[in-house]
C-alpha atoms as a PDB file:
ATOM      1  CA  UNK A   1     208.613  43.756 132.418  1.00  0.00           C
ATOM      2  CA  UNK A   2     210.360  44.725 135.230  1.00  0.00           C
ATOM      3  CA  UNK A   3     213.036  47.889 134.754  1.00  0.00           C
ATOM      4  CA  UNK A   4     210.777  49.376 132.286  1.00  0.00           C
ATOM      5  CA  UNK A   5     209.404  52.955 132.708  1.00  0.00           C
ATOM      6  CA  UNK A   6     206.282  53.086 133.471  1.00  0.00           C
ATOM      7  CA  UNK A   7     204.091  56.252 131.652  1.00  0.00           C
ATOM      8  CA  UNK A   8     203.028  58.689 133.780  1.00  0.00           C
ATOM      9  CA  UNK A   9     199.215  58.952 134.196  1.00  0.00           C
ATOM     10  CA  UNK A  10     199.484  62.977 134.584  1.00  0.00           C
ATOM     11  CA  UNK A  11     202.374  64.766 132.671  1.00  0.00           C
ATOM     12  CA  UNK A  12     202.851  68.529 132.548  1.00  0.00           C
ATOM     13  CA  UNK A  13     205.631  69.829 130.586  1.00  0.00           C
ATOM     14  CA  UNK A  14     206.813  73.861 130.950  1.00  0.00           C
ATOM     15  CA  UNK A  15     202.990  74.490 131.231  1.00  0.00           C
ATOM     16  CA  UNK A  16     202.461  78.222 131.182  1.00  0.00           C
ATOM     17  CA  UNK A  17     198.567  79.653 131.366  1.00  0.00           C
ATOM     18  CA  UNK A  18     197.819  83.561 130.987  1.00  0.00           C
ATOM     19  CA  UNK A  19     194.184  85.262 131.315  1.00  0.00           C
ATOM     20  CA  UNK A  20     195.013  88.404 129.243  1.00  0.00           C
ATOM     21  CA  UNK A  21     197.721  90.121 130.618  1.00  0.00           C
ATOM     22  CA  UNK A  22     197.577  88.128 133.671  1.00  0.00           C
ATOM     23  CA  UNK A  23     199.947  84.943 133.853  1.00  0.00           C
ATOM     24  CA  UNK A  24     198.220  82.537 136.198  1.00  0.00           C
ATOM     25  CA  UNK A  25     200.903  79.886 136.186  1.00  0.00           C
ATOM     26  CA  UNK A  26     204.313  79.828 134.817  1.00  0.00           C
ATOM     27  CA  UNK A  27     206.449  77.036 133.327  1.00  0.00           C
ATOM     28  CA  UNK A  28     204.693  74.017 135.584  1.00  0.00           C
ATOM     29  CA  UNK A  29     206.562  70.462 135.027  1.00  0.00           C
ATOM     30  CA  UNK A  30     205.269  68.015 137.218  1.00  0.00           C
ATOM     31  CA  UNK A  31     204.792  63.786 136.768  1.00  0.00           C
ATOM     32  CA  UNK A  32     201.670  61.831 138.981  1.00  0.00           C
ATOM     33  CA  UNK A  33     202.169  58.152 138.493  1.00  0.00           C
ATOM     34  CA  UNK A  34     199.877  55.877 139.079  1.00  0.00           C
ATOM     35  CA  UNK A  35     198.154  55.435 142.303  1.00  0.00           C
ATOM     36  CA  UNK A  36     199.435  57.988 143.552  1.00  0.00           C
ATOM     37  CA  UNK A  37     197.492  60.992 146.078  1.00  0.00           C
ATOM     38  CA  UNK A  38     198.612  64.172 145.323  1.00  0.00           C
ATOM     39  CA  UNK A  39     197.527  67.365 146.976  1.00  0.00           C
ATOM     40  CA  UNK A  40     198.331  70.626 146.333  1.00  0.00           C
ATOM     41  CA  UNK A  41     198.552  73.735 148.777  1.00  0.00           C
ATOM     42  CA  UNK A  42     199.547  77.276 148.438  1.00  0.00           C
ATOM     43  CA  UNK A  43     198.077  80.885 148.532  1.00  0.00           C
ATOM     44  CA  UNK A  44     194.772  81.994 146.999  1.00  0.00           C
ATOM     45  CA  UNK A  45     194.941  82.699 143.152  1.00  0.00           C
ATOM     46  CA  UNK A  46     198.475  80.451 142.561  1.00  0.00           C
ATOM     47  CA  UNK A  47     196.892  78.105 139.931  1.00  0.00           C
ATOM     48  CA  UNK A  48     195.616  75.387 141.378  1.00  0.00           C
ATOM     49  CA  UNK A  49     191.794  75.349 140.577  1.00  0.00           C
ATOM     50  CA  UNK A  50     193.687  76.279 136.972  1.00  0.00           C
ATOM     51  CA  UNK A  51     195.752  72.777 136.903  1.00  0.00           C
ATOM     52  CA  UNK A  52     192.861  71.178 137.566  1.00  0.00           C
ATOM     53  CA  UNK A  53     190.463  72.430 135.094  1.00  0.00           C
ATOM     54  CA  UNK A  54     193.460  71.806 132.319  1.00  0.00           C
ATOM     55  CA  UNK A  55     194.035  68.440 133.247  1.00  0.00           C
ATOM     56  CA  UNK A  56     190.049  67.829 133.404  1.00  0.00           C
ATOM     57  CA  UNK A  57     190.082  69.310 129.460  1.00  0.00           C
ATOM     58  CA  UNK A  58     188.006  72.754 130.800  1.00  0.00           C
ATOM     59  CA  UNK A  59     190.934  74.921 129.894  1.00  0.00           C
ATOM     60  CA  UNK A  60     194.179  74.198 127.468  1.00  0.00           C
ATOM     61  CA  UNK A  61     197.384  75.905 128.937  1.00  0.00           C
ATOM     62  CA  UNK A  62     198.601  79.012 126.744  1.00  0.00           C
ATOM     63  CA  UNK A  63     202.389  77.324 126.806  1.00  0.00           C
ATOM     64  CA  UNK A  64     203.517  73.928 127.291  1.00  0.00           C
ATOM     65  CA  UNK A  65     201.748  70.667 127.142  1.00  0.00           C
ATOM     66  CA  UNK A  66     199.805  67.935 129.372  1.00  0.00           C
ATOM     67  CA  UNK A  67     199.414  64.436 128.768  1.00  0.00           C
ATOM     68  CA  UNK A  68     196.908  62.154 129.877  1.00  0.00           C
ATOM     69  CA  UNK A  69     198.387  58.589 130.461  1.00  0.00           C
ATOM     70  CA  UNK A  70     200.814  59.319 127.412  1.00  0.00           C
ATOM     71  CA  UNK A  71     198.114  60.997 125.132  1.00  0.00           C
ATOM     72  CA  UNK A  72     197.671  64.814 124.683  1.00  0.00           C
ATOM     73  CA  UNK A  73     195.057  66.462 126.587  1.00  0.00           C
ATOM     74  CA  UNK A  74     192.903  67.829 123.918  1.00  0.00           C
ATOM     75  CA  UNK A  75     189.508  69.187 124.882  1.00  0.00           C
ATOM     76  CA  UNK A  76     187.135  67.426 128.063  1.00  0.00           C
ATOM     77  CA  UNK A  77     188.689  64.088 129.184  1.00  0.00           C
ATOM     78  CA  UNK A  78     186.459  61.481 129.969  1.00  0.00           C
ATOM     79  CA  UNK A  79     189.271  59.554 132.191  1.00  0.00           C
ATOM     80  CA  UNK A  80     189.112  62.438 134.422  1.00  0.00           C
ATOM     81  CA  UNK A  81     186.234  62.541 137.422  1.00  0.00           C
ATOM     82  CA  UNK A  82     185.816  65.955 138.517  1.00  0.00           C
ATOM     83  CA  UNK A  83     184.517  66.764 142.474  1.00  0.00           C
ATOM     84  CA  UNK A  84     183.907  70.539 142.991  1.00  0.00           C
ATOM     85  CA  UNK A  85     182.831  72.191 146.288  1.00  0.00           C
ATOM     86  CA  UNK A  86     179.468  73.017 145.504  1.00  0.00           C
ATOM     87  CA  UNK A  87     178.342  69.632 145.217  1.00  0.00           C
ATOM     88  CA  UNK A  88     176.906  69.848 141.292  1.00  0.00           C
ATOM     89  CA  UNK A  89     173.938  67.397 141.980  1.00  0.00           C
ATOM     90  CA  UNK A  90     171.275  67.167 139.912  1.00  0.00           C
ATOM     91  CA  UNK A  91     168.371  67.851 142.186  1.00  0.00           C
ATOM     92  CA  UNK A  92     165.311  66.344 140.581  1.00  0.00           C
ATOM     93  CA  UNK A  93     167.401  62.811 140.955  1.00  0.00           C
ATOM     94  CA  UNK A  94     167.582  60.507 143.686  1.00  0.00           C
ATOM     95  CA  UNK A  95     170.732  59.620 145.126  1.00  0.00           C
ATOM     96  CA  UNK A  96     170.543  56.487 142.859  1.00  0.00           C
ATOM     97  CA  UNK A  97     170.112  57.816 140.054  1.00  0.00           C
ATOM     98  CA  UNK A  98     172.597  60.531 140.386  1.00  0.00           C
ATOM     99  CA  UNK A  99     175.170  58.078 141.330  1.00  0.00           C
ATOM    100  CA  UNK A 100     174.591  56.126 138.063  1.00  0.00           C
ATOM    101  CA  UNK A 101     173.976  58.697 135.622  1.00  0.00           C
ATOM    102  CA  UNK A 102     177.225  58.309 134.306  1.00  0.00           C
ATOM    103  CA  UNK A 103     176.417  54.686 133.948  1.00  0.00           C
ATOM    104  CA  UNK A 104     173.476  55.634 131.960  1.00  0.00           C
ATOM    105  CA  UNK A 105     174.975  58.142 129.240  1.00  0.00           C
ATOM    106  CA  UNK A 106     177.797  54.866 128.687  1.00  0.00           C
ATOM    107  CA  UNK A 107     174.489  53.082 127.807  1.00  0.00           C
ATOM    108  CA  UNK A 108     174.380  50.528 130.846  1.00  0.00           C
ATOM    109  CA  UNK A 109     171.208  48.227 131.504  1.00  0.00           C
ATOM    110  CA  UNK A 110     168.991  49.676 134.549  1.00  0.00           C
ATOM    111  CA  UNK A 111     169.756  46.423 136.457  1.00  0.00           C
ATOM    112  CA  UNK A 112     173.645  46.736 136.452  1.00  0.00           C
ATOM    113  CA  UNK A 113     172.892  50.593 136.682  1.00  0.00           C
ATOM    114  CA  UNK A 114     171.512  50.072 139.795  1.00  0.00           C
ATOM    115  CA  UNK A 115     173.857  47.475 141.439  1.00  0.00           C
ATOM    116  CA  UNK A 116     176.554  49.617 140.813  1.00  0.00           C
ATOM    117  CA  UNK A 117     175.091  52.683 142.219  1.00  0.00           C
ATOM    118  CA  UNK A 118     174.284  50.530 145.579  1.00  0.00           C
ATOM    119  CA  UNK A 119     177.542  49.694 145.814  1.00  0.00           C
ATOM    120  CA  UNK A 120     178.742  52.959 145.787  1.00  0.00           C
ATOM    121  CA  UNK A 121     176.223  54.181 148.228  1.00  0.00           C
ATOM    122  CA  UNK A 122     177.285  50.930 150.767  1.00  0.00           C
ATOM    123  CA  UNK A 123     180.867  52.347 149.865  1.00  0.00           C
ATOM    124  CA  UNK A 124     179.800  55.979 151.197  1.00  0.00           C
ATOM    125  CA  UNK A 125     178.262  55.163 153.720  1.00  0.00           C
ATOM    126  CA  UNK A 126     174.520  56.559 152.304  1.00  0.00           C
ATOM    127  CA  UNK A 127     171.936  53.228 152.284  1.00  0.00           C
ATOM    128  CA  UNK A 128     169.108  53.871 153.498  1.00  0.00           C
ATOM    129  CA  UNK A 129     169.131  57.349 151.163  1.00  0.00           C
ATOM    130  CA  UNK A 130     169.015  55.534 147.739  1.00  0.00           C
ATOM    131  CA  UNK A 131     165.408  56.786 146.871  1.00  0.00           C
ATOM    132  CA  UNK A 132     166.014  60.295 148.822  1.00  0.00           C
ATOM    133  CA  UNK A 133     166.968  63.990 146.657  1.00  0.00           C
ATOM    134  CA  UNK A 134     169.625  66.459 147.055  1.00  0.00           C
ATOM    135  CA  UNK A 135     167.400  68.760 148.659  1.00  0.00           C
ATOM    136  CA  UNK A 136     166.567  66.522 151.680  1.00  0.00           C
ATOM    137  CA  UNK A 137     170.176  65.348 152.340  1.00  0.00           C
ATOM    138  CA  UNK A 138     172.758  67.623 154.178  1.00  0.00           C
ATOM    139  CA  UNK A 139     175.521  69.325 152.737  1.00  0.00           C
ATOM    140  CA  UNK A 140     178.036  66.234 153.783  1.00  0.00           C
ATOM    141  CA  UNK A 141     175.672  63.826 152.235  1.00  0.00           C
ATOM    142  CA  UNK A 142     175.768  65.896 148.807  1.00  0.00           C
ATOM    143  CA  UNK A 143     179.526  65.647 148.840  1.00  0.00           C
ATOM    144  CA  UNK A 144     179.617  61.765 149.684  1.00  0.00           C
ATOM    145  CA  UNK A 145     176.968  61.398 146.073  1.00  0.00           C
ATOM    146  CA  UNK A 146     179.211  63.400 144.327  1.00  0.00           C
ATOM    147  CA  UNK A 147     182.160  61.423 145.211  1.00  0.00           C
ATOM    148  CA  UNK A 148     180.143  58.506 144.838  1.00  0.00           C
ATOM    149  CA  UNK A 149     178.586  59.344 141.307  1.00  0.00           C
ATOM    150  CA  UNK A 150     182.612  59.903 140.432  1.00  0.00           C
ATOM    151  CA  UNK A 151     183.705  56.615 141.612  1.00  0.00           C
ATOM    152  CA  UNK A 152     180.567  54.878 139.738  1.00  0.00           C
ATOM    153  CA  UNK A 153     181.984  55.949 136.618  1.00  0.00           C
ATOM    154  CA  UNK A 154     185.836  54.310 136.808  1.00  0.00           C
ATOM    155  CA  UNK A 155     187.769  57.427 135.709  1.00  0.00           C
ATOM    156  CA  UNK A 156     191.301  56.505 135.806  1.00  0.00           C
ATOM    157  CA  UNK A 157     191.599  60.116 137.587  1.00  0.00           C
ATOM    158  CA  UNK A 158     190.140  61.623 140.557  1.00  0.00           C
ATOM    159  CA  UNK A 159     190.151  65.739 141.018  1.00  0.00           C
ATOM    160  CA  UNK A 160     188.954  67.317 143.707  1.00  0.00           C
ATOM    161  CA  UNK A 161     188.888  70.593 144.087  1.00  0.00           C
ATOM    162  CA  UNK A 162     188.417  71.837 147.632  1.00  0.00           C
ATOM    163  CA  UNK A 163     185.647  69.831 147.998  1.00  0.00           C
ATOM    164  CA  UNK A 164     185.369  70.099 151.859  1.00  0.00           C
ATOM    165  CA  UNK A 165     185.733  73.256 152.391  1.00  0.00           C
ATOM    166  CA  UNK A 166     182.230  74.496 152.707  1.00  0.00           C
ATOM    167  CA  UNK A 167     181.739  71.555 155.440  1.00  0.00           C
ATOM    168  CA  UNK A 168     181.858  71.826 159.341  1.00  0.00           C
ATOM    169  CA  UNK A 169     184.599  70.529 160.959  1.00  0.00           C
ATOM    170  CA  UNK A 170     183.140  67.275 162.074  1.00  0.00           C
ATOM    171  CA  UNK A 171     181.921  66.334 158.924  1.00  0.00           C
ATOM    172  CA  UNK A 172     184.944  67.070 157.542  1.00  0.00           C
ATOM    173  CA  UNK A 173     186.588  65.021 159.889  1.00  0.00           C
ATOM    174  CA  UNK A 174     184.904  62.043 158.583  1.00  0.00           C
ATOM    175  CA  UNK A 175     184.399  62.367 155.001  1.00  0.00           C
ATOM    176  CA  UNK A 176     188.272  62.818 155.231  1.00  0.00           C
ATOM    177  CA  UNK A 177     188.360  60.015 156.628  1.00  0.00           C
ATOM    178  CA  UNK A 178     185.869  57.961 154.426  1.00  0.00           C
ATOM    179  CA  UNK A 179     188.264  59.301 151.602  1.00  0.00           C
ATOM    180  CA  UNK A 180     191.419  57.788 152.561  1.00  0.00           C
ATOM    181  CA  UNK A 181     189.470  54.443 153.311  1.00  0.00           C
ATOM    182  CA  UNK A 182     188.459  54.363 149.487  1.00  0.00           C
ATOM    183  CA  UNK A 183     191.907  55.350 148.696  1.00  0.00           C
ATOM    184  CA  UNK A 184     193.463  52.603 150.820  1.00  0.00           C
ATOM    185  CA  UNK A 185     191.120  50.063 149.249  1.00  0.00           C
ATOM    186  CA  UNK A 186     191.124  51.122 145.396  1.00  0.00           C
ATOM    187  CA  UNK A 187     194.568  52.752 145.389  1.00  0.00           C
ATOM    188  CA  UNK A 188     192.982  55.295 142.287  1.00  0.00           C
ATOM    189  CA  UNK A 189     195.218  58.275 141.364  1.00  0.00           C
ATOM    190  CA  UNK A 190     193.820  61.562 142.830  1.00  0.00           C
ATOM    191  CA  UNK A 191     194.581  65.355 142.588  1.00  0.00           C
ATOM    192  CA  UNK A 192     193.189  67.169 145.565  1.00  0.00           C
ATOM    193  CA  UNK A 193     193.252  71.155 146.302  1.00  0.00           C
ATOM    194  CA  UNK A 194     193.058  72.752 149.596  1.00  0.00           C
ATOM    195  CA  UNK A 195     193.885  75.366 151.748  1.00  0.00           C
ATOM    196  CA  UNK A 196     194.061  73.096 154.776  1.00  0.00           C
ATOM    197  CA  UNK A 197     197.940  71.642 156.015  1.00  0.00           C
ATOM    198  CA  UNK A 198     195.919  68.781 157.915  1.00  0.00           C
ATOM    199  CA  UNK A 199     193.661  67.950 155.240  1.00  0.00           C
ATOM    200  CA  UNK A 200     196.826  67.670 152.866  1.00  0.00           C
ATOM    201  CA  UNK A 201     198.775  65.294 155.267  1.00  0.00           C
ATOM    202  CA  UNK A 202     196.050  63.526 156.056  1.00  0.00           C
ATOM    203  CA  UNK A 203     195.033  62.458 152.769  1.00  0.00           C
ATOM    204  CA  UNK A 204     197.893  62.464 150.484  1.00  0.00           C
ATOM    205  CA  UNK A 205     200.677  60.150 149.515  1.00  0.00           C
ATOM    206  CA  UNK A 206     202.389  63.492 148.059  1.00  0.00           C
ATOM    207  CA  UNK A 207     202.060  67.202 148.418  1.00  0.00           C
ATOM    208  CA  UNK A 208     202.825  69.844 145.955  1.00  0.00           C
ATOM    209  CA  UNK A 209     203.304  73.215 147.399  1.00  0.00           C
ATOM    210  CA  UNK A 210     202.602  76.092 144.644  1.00  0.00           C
ATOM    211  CA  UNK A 211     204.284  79.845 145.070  1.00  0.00           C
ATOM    212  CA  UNK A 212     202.417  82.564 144.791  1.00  0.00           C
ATOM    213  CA  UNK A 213     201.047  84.255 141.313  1.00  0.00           C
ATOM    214  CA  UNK A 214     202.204  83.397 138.718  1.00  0.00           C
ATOM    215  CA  UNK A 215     202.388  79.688 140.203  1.00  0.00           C
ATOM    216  CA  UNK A 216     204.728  77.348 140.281  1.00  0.00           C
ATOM    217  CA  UNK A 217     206.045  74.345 142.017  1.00  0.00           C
ATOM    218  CA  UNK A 218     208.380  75.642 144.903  1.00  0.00           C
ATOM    219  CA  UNK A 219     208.019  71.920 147.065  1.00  0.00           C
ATOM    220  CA  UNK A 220     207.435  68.518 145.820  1.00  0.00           C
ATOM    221  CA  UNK A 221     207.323  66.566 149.276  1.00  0.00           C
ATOM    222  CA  UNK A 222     206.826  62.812 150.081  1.00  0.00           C
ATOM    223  CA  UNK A 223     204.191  62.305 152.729  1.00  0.00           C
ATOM    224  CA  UNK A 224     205.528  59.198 154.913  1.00  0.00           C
ATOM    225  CA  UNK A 225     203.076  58.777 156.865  1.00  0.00           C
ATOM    226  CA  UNK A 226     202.138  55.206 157.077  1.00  0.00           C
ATOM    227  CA  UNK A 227     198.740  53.593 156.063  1.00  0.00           C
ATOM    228  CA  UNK A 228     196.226  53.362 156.924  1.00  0.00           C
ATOM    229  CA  UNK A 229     195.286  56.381 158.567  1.00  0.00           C
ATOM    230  CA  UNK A 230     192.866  57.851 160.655  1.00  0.00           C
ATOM    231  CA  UNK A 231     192.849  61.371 162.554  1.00  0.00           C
ATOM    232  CA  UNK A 232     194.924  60.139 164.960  1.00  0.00           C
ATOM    233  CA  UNK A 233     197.903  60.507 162.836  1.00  0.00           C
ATOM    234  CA  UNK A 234     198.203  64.208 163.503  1.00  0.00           C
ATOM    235  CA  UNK A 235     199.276  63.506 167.394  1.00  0.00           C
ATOM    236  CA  UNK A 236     202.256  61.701 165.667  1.00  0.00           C
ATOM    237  CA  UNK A 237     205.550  63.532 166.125  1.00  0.00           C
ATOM    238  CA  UNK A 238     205.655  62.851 162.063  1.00  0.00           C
ATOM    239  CA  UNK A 239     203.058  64.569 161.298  1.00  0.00           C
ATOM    240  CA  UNK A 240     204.036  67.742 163.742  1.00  0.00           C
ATOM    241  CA  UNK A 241     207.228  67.860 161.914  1.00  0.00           C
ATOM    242  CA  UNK A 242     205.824  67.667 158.019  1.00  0.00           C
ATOM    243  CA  UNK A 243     203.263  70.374 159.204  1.00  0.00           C
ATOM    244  CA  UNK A 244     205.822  72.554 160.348  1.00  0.00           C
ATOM    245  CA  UNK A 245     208.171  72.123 157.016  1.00  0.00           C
ATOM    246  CA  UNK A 246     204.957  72.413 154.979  1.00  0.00           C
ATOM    247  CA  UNK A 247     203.345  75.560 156.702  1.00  0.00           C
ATOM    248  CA  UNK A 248     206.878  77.394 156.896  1.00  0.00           C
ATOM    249  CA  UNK A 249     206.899  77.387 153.184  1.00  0.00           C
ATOM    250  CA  UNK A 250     203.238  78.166 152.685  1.00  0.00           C
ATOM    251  CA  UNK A 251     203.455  81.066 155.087  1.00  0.00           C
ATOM    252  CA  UNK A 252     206.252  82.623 152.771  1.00  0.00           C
ATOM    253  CA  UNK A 253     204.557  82.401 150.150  1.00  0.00           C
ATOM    254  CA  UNK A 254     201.308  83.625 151.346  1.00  0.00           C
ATOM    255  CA  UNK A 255     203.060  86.522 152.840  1.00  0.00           C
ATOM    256  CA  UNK A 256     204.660  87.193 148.844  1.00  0.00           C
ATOM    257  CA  UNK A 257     201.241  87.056 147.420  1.00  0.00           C
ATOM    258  CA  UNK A 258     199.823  89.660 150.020  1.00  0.00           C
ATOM    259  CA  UNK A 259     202.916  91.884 149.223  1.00  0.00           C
ATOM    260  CA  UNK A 260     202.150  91.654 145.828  1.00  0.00           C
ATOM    261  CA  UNK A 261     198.885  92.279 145.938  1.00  0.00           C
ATOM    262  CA  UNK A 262     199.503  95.785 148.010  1.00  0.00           C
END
């Protein structure tokens, strides 16, 4: 019904996390709805590889709680699909089957198994490289059967963490790209990291901007740019103007963090 709150797919509440003495990130309150693209920026080592692995169910915050489309996160979610940036292939499987080897441990039939995988390799541009391994592809075709092997398996969450940051630029360009085409089409809530301004307005619907250690949310800012988008959104006077907002408050921060590590 119309009026009614909807529950949040992602929910931290005063999330605190501490290795030993060290306090990583520090009373963290922050709502993703659904369909939303979030991406987070902000200095090395200001807890965002750490949000990630808590809402995934790798790590459990030390204060505070998160809640996974209105249930407690409580140990490795499967509704979360993880993408890292080393590409975490398995690399005695084809493409195939490590697209659908998710499919496989839910117990699906080889012949759905494998029309699902295709589609996800049409979807990522990789057919003609269903029977092919990790080893023979290059490291931008890794990334697009990691994504794809993510998508394959439905999760009602996507995390990425920095997972184009080990790529050249012009394969970054277009996986980029290839990523806000999927997002345009399925709409599926994402958490992205990086360190990259452009990536983050590119991409996201949303961008988080994290202090320094111990992190915590210092910007919560609405990206307007309007869909769909390619790269030639960043000649808009838009994006020149969110870049500028974004990277003054990054730059402080960074600038902190290097001040407090001296």
């Amino acid at each position: 019904m119309e009026g009614l709150n909807q529950i949040p797919v992602i929910q931290f509440t005063n999330v605190s996390k501490s290795y030993g003495p060290m306090l990583a990130l520090n009373d963290v309150t922050l709502t993703v709805d659904e369909g939303e693209f979030v991406v987070i920026v902000g200095a090395s080592g200001c807890g965002k590889s750490t949000m990630l692995n808590m809402i995934a169910g790798f790590d459990e915050p030390t204060k505070g709680r998160i809640q996974i489309q209105g249930k407690e996160n409580t140990g490795v979610n499967p509704q979360c699909g993880m993408v890292f940036q080393q590409y975490a292939l398995f690399p005695w499987m084809s493409v195939e089957d490590n697209i659908a080897f998710g499919l496989k441990m839910k117990g699906e039939g080889r012949a759905q198994r494998r029309a699902r995988a295709q589609e996800y390799v049409d979807m990522v541009g990789l057919r003609g490289f269903e029977k092919s391994y990790p080893k023979a592809l290059s490291g931008g075709m890794r990334q697009r059967v990691a994504i794809a092997r993510v998508l394959a398996n439905n999760p009602g969450v996507m995390l990425f963490d920095e997972p184009f940051a080990a790529l050249d630029a012009m394969t970054r360009q277009v996986l980029q790209e290839q990523l806000v085409r999927i997002y345009e089409q399925q709409r599926k809530t994402i958490l992205f990291i990086t360190h990259s301004i452009d990536e983050a307005l590119l991409l996201s619907s949303r961008i988080i901007v994290m202090s320094a250690r111990p992190g915590r949310i210092v910007q919560d800012i609405p990206n307007d740019l309007p869909y769909p988008r390619n790269a030639d959104v960043q000649l808009s006077d838009r994006f020149v103007e969110l870049k500028r907002h974004i990277w003054d408050s990054v730059q402080a921060e960074v600038v902190r963090s290097i001040e407090i590590a001296a």
